[in-house]
PDB file of N, CA and C in Angstrom:
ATOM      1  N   UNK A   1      82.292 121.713 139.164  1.00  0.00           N
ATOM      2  CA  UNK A   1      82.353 121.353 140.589  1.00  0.00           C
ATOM      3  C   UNK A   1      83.586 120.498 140.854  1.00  0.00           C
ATOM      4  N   UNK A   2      83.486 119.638 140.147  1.00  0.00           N
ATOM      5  CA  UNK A   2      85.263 118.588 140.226  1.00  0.00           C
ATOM      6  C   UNK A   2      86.048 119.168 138.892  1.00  0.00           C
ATOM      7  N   UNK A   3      85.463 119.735 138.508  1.00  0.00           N
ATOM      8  CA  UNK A   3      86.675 119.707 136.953  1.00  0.00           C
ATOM      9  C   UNK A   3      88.178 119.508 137.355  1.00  0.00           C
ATOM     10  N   UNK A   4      88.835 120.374 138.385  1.00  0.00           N
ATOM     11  CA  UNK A   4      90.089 120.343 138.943  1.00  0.00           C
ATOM     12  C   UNK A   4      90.414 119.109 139.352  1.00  0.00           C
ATOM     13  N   UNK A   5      89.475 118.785 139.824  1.00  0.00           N
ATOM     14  CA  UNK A   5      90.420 116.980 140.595  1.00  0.00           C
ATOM     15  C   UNK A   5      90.139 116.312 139.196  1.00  0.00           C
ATOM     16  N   UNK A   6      89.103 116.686 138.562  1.00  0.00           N
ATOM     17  CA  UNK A   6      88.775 115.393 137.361  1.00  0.00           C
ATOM     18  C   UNK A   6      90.425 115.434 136.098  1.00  0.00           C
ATOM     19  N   UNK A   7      90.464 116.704 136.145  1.00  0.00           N
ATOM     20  CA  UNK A   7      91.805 117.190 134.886  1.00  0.00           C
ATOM     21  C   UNK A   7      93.361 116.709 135.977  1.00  0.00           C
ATOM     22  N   UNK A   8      93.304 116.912 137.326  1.00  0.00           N
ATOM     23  CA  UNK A   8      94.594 116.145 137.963  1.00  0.00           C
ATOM     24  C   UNK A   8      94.355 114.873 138.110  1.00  0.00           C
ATOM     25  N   UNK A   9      92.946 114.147 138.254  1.00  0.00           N
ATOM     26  CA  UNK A   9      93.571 112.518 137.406  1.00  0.00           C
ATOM     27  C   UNK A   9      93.726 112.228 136.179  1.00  0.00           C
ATOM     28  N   UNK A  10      93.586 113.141 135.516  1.00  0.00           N
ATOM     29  CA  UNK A  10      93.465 112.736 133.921  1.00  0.00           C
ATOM     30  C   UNK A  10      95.136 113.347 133.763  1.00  0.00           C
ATOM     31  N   UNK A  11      95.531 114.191 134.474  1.00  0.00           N
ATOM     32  CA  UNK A  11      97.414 113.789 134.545  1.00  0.00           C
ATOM     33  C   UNK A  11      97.691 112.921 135.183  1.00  0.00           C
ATOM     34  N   UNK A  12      97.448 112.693 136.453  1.00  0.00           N
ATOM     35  CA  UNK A  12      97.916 111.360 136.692  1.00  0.00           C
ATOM     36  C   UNK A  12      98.232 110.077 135.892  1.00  0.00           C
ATOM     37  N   UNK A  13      97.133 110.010 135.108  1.00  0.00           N
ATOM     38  CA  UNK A  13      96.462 108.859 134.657  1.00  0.00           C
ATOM     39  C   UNK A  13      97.602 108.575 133.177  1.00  0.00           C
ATOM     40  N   UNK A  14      97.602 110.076 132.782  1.00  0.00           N
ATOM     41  CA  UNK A  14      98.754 110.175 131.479  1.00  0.00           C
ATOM     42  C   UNK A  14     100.205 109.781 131.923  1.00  0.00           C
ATOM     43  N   UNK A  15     100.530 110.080 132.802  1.00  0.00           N
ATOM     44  CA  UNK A  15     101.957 110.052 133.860  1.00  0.00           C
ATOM     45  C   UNK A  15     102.140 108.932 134.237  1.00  0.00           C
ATOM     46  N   UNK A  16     100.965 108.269 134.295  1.00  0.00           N
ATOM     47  CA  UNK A  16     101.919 106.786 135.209  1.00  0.00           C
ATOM     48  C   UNK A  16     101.206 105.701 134.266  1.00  0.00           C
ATOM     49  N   UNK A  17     100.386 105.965 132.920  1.00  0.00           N
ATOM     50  CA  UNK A  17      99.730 104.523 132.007  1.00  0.00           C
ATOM     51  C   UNK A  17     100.766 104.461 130.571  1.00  0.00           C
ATOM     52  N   UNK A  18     100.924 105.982 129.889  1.00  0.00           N
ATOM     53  CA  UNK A  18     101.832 106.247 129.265  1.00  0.00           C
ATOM     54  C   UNK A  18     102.757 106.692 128.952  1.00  0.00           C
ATOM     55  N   UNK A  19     103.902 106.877 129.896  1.00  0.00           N
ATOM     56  CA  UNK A  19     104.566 107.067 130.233  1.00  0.00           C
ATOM     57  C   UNK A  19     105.546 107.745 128.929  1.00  0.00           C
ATOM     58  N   UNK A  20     105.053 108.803 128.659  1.00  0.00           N
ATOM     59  CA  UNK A  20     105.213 109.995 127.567  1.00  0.00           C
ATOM     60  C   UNK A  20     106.493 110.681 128.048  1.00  0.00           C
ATOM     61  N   UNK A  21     107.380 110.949 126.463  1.00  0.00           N
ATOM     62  CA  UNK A  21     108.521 111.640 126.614  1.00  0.00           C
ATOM     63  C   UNK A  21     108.930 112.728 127.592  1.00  0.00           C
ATOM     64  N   UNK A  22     110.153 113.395 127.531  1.00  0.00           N
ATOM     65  CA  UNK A  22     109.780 114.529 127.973  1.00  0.00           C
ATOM     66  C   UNK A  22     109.483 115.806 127.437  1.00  0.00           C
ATOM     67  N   UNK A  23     109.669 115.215 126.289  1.00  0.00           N
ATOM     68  CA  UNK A  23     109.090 116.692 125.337  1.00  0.00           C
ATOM     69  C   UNK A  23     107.629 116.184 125.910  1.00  0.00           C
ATOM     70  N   UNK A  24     107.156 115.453 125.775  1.00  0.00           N
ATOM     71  CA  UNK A  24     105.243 115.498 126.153  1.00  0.00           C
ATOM     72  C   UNK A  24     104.943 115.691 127.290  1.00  0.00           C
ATOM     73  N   UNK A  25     105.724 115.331 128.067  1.00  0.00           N
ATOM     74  CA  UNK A  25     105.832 115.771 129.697  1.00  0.00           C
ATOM     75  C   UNK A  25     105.476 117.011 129.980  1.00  0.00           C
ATOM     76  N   UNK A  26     106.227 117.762 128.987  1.00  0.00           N
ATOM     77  CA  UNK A  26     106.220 119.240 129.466  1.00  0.00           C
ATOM     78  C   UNK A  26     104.891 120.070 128.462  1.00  0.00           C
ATOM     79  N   UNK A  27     104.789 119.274 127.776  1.00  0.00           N
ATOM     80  CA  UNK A  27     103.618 119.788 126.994  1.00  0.00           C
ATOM     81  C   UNK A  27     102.596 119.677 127.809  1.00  0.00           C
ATOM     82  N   UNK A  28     102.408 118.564 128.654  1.00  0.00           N
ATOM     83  CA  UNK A  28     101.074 117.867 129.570  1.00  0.00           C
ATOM     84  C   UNK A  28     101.132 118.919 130.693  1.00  0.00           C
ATOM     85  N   UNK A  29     102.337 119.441 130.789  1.00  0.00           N
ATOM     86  CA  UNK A  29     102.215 120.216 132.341  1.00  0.00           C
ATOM     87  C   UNK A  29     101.780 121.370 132.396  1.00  0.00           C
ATOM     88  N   UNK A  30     102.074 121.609 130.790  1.00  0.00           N
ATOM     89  CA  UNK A  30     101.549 123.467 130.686  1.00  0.00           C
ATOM     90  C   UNK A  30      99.923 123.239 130.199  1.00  0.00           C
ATOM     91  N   UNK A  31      99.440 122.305 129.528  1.00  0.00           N
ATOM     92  CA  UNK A  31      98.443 122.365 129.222  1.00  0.00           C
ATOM     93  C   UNK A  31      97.548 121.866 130.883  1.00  0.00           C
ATOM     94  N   UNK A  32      98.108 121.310 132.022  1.00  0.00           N
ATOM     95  CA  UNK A  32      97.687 120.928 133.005  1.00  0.00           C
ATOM     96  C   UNK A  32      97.977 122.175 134.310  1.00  0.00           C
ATOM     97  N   UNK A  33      99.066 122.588 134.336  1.00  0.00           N
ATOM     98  CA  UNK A  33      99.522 123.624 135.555  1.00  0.00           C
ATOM     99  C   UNK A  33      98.604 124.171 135.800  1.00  0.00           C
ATOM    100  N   UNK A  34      97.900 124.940 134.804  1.00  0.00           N
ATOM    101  CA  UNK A  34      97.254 125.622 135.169  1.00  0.00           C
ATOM    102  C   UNK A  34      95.686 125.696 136.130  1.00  0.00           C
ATOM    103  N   UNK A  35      95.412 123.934 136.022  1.00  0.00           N
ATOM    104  CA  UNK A  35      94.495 123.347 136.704  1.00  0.00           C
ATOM    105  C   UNK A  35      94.214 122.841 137.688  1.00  0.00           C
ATOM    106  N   UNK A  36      95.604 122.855 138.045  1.00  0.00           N
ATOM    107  CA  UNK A  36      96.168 121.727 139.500  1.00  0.00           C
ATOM    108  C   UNK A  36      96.572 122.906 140.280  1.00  0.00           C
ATOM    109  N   UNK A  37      95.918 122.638 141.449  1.00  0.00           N
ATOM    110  CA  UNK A  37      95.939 123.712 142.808  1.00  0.00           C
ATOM    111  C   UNK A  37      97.195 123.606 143.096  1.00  0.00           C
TER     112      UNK A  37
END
């Protein structure tokens, strides 16, 4: 029912607490794109 908003704060949350390379950046986005409307 939330999974989608629950997995776009859980990027958020990676994006702005640990502020991860950009090699992990882009790892976070493909493992995330696909979740975020």
């Amino acid at each position: 029912m939330h999974s989608i908003k629950s997995d776009h704060q859980v990027f958020l949350h990676i994006q702005n607490n640990i502020l991860p390379t950009n090699a992990t950046m882009l790892d976070i986005k493909t493992k995330y794109a696909f979740n975020i409307p």
